[in-house]
Protein backbone atom coordinates (compact mmCIF):
# COMPACT_ATOMS: atom_id res chain seq x y z
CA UNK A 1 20.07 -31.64 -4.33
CA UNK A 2 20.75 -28.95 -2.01
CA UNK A 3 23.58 -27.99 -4.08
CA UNK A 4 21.37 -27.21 -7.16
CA UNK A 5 18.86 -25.21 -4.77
CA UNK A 6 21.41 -23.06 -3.59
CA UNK A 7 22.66 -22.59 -7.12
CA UNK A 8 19.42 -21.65 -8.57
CA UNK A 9 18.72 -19.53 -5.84
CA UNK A 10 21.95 -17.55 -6.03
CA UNK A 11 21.41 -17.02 -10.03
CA UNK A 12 17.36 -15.80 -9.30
CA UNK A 13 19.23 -13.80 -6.12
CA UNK A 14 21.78 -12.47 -9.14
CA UNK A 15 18.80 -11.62 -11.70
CA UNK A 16 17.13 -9.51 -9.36
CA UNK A 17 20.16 -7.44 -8.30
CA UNK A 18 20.83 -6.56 -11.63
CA UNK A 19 17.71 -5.65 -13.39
CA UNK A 20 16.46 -4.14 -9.91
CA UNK A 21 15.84 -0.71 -11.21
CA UNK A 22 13.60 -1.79 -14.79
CA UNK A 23 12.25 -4.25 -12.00
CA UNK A 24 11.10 -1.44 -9.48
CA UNK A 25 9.78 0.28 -12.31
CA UNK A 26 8.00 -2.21 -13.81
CA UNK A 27 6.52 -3.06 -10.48
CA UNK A 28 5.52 0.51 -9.85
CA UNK A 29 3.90 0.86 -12.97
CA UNK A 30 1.98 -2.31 -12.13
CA UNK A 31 0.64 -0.85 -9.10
CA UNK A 32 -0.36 2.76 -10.82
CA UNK A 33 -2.00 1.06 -13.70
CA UNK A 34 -3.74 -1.49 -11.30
CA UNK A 35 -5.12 1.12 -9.57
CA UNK A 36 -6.07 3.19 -12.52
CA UNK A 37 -8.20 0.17 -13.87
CA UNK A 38 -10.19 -0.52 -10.43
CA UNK A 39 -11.27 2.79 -10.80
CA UNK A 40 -12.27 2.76 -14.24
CA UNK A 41 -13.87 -0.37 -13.89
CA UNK A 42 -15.89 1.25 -10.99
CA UNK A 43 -16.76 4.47 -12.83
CA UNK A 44 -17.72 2.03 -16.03
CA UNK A 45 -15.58 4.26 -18.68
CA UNK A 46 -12.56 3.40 -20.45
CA UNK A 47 -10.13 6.91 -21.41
CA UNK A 48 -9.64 7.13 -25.30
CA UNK A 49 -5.75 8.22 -24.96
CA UNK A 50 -3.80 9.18 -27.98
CA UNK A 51 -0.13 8.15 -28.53
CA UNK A 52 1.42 11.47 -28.00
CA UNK A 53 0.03 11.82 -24.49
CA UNK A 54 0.99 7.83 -23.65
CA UNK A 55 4.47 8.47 -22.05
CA UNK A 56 2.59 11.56 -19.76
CA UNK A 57 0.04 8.80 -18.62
CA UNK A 58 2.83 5.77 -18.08
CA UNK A 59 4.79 8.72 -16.16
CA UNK A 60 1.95 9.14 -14.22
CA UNK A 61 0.66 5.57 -13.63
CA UNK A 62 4.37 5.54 -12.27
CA UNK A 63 4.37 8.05 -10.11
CA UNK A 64 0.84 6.38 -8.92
CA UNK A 65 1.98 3.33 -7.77
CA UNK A 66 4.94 4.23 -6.40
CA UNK A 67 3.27 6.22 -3.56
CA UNK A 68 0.37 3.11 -2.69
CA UNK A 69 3.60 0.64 -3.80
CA UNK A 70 5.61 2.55 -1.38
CA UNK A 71 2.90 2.23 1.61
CA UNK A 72 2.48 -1.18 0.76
CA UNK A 73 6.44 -1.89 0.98
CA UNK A 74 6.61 -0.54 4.58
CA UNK A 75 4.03 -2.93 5.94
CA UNK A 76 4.11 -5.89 3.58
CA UNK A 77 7.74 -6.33 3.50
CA UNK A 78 9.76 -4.37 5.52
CA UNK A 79 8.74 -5.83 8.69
CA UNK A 80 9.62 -9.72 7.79
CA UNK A 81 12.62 -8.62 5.78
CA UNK A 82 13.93 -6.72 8.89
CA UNK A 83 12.77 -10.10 10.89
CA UNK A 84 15.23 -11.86 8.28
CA UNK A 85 17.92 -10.00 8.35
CA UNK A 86 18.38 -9.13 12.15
CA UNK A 87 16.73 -11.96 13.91
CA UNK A 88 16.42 -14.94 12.05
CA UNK A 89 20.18 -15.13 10.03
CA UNK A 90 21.72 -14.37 13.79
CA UNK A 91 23.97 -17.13 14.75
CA UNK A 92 23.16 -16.48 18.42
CA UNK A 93 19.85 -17.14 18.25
CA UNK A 94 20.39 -20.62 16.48
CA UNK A 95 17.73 -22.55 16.77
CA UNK A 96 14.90 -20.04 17.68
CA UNK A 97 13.62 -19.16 14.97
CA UNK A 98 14.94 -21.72 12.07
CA UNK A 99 14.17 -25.97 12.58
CA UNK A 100 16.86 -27.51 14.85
CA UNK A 101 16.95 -30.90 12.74
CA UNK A 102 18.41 -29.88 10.05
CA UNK A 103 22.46 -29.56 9.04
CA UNK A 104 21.15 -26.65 6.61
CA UNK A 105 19.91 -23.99 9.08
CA UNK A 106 16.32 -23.10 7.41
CA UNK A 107 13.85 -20.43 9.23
CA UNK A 108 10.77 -22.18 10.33
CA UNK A 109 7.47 -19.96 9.58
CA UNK A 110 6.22 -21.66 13.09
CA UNK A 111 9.05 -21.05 14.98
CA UNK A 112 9.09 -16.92 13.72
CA UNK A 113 4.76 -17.06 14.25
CA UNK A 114 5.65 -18.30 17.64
CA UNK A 115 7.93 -16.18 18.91
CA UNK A 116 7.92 -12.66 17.07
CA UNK A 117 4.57 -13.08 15.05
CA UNK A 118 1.93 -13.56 17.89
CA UNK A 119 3.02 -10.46 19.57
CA UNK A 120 3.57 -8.29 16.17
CA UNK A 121 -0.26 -9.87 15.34
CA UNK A 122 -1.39 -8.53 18.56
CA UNK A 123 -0.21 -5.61 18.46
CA UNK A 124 -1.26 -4.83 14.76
CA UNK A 125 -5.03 -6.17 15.23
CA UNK A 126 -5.39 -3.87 18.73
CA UNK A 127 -3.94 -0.81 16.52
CA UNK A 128 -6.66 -1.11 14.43
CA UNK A 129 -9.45 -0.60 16.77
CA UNK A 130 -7.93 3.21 17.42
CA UNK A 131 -7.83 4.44 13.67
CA UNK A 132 -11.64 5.65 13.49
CA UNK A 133 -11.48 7.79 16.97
CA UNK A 134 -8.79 9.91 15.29
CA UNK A 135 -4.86 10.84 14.98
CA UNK A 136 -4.19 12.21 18.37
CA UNK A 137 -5.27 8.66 19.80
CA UNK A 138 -4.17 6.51 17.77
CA UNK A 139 -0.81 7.98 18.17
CA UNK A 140 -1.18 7.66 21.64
CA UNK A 141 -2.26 3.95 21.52
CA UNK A 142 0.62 2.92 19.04
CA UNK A 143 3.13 4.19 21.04
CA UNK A 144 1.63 2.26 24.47
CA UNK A 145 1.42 -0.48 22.46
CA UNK A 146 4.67 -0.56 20.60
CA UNK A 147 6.28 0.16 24.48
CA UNK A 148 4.76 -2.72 26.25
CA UNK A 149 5.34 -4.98 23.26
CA UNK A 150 8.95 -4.36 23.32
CA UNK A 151 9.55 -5.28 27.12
CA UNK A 152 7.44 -8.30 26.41
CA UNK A 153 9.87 -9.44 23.92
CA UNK A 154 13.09 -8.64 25.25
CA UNK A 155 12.06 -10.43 28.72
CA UNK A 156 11.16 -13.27 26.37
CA UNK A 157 14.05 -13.61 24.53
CA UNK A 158 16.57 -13.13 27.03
CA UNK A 159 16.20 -16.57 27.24
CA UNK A 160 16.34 -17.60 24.03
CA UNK A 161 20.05 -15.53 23.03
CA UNK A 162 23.07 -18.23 23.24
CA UNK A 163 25.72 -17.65 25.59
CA UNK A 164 29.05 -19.31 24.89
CA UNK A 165 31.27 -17.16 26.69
CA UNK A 166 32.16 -13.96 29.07
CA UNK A 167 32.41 -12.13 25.89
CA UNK A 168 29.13 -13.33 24.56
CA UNK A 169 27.62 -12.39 28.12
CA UNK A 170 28.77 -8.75 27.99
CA UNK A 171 26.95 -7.77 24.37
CA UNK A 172 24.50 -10.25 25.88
CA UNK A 173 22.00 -6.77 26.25
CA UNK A 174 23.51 -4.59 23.37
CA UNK A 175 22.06 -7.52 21.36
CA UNK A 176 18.76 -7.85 23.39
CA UNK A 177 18.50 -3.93 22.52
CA UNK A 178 18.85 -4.55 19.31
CA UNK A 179 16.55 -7.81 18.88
CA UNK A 180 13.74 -5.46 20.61
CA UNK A 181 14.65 -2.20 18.55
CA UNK A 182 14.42 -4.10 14.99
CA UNK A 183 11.16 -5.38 15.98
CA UNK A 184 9.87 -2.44 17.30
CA UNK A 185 10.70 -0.81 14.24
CA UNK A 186 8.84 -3.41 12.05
CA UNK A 187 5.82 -2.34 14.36
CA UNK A 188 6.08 1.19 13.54
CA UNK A 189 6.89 1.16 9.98
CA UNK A 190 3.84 -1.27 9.41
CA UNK A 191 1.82 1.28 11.96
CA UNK A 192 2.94 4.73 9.67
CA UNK A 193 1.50 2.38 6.65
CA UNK A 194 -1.86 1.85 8.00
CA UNK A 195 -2.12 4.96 9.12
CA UNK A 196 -1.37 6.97 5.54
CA UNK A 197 -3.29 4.18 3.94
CA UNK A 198 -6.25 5.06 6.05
CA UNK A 199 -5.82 8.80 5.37
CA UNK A 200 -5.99 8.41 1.90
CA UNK A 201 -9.01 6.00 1.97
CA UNK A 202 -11.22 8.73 3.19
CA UNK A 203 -11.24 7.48 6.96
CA UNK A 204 -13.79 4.13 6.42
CA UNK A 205 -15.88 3.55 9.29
CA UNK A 206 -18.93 0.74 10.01
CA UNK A 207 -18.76 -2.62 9.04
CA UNK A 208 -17.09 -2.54 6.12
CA UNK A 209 -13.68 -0.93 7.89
CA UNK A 210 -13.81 -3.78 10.46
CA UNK A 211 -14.49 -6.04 7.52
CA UNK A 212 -11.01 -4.06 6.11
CA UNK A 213 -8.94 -4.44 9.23
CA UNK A 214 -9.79 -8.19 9.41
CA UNK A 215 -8.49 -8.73 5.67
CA UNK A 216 -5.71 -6.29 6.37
CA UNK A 217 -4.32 -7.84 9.19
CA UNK A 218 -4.49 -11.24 8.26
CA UNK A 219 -2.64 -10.36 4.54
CA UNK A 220 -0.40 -8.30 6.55
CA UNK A 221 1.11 -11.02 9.03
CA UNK A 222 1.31 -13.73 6.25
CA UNK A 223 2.99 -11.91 4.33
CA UNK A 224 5.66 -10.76 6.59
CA UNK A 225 5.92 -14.45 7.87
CA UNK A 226 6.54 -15.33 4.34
CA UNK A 227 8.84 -12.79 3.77
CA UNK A 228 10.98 -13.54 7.40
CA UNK A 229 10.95 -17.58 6.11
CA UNK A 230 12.20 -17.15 2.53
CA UNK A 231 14.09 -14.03 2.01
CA UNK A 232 17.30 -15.15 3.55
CA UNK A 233 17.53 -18.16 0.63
CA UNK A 234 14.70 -17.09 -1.57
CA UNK A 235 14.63 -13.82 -2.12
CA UNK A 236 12.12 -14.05 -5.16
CA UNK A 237 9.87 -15.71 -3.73
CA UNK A 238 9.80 -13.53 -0.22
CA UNK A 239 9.30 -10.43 -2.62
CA UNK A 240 6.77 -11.81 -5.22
CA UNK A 241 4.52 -12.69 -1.81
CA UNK A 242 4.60 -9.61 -0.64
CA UNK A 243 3.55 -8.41 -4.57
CA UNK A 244 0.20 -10.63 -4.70
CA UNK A 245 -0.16 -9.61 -1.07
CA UNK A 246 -0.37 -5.80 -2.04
CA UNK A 247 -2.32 -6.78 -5.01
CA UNK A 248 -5.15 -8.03 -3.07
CA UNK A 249 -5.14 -5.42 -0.26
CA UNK A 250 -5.59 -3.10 -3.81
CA UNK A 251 -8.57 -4.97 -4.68
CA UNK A 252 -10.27 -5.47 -1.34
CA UNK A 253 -9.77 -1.75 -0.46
CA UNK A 254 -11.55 -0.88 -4.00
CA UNK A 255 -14.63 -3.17 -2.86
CA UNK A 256 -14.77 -1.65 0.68
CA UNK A 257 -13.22 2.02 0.86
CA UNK A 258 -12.56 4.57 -1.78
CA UNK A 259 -8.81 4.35 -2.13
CA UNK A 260 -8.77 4.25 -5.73
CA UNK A 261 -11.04 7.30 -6.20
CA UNK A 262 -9.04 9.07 -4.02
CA UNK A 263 -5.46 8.70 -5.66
CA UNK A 264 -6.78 9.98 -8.65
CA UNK A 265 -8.29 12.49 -6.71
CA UNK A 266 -5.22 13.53 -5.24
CA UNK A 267 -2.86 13.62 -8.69
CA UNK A 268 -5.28 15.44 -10.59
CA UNK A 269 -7.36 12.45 -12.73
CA UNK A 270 -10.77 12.93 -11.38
CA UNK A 271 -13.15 11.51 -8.91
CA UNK A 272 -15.32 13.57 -6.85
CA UNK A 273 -14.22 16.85 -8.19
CA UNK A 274 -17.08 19.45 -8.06
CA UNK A 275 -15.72 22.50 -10.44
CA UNK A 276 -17.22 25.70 -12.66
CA UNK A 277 -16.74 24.74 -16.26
CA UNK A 278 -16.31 27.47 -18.97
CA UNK A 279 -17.62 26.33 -22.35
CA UNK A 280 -16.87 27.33 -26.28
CA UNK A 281 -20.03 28.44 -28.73
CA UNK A 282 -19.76 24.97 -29.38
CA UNK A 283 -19.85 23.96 -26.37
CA UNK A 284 -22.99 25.27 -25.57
CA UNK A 285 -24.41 23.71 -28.25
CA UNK A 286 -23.13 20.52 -27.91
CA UNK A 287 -24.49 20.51 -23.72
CA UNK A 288 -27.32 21.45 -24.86
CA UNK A 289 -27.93 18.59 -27.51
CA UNK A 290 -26.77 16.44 -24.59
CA UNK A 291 -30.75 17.23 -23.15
CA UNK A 292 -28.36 18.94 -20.32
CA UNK A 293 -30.03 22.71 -20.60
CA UNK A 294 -28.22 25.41 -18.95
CA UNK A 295 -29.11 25.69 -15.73
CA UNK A 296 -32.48 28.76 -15.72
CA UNK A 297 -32.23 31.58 -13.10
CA UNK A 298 -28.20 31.86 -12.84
CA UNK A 299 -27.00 35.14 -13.35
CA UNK A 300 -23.97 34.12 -15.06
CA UNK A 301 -23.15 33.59 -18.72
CA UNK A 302 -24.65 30.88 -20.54
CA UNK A 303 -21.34 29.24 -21.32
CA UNK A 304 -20.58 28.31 -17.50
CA UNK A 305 -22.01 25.14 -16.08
CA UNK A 306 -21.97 25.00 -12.12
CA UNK A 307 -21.61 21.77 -10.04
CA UNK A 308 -19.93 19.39 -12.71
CA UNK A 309 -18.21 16.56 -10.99
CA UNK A 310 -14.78 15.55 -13.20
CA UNK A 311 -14.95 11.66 -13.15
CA UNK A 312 -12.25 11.60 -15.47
CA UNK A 313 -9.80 14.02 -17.16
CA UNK A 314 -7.34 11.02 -18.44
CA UNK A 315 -7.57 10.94 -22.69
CA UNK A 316 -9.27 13.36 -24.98
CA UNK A 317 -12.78 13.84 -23.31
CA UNK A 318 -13.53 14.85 -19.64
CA UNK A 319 -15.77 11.73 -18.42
CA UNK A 320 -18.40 14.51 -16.28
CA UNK A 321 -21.63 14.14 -14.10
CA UNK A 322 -24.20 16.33 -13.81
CA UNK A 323 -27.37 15.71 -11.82
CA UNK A 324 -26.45 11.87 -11.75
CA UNK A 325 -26.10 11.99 -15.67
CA UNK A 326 -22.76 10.91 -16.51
CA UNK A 327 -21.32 11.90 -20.21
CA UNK A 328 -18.08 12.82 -21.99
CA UNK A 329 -17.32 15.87 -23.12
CA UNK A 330 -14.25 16.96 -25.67
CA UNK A 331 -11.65 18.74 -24.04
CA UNK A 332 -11.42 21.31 -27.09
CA UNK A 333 -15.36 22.57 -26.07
CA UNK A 334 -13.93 23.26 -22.77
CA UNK A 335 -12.52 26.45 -22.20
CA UNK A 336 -11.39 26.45 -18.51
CA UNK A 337 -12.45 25.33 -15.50
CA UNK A 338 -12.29 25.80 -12.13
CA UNK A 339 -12.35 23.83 -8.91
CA UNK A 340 -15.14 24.67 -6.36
CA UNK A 341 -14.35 23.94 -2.99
């Protein structure tokens, strides 16, 4: 039986190594076009697109997800695959981390929660308590943290690290350094994540960022635990948890931050864009049919509309807001327009 696991692992293990670029991709894509739906769905518009602009907008969606996708990687995955590779395959810590009754050595998710996840946990909750009181200190507190973390876990497993031989007792702290580096590197890459996440969320505060953290923190360390058990044997299913994993950090940070808005904020698509638009003839006409008069008083011409907010500039209308009127507007009645800071 074990023979046919291994064999069907090794020919999933084989798929994935060669289709992993159209696989990247694909996942990317995923991600870009996830994210581009949230915020539709929020906004309550759907972008008429035509066909000749539909590779632009996949490029896009692409380029999308693979920046979120990319955040997501460093603190979803990297940590427990770094875990897997460096801590739980090493034959001198046999029987720490992987059960001790079995001829087949298999990584125990208890065993890695025990000793590596309780203190990564820690670590990662307490970090999130210093995000809202700004950069300078939550660098400050990371790095504390990340310190005193790391001597707790070398002192811990010093004990743990087999020792067969003199030889074995010489690289006995060259391999304690590197136990303690790997998993202070899992802490930081999954700290630089939260962080840039954070950033781009527009810096939540209240109750619903503590409501964030919680859900954060507890996706993040089963995930990574997950990741740590499977990978070495599984590596589909390690990498399609850490997948649903980012999924649903996507959806809870739509329902209680502005990440969404603020990706396509930041490539361009709309969301809270105030600008100056410069209208056709027909333009005018067309705004004003809208019941949208020009604005009385300005001193400008009667073809440029102050304080529009781009909701949307995806397809062949501008979704806009004006005065909490939402409408669409064709991009052929807009001359120009211009972003007002």
């Amino acid at each position: 039986m074990d023979t046919k696991d291994n064999k069907s692992a090794s020919g999933s293990n084989e798929l994935l190594k060669a289709n992993t670029g159209l696989l990247v991709w694909l996942l990317f894509l995923g991600f870009g076009g996830g994210l581009m739906a949230l915020y539709y769905a929020h906004i309550g518009y759907l972008p008429d697109i035509d066909w000749h602009s539909l590779l632009i907008y996949l490029a896009a969606a692409s380029v999308i997800g693979a920046s979120i996708g990319f955040l997501h990687f460093l603190s979803l995955l990297l940590p427990g695959f770094i875990w897997a590779e460096f801590l739980v395959c090493d034959s001198k810590l046999e029987g720490v981390l992987c059960y001790e009754d079995r001829n087949v050595r298999e990584p125990s998710i208890f065993h890695i929660w025990k000793h590596i996840g309780i203190l990564f946990s820690i670590v990662f909750a307490i970090s999130h308590i210093f995000l809202p009181y700004g950069s300078i200190t939550y660098l400050i507190s990371v790095i504390l943290l990340i310190s005193i973390s790391s001597v707790i876990f070398f002192s811990r497993f010093k004990t743990h690290v087999h020792v067969k031989d003199q030889q074995d007792q010489k690289d006995l702290h060259s391999r304690l350094f590197r136990y303690t580096f790997c998993f202070a590197l899992s802490l930081a890459l999954s700290q630089i994540s939260v962080f840039l996440i954070y950033q781009l969320a527009s810096r939540p505060k209240g109750s619903s960022y503590f409501v964030l953290a919680s859900i954060c923190t507890a996706v993040v360390i089963i995930s990574n635990h997950a990741v740590a058990a499977r990978y070495p044997r599984h590596q589909g299913q390690a990498i399609l948890v850490s997948i649903v994993a980012a999924f649903l950090l996507l959806c809870t940070a739509d329902r209680l931050a502005s990440l969404p808005a603020r990706m396509m904020t930041l490539y361009g698509f709309g969301g809270d864009q105030k600008v100056c638009i410069v209208l056709t003839d027909d333009g005018v006409k067309t705004f004003e049919s809208l019941g949208l008069p020009i604005q009385s008083g300005q001193q400008e011409a009667r073809n440029r509309i102050r304080e529009v907010e781009i909701l949307s500039s995806v397809g062949l209308e501008y979704y806009l807001s004006l005065n909490g009127c939402k409408f669409t507007f064709p991009k052929s009645m807009i001359i120009s327009w211009k972003k007002v800071e």
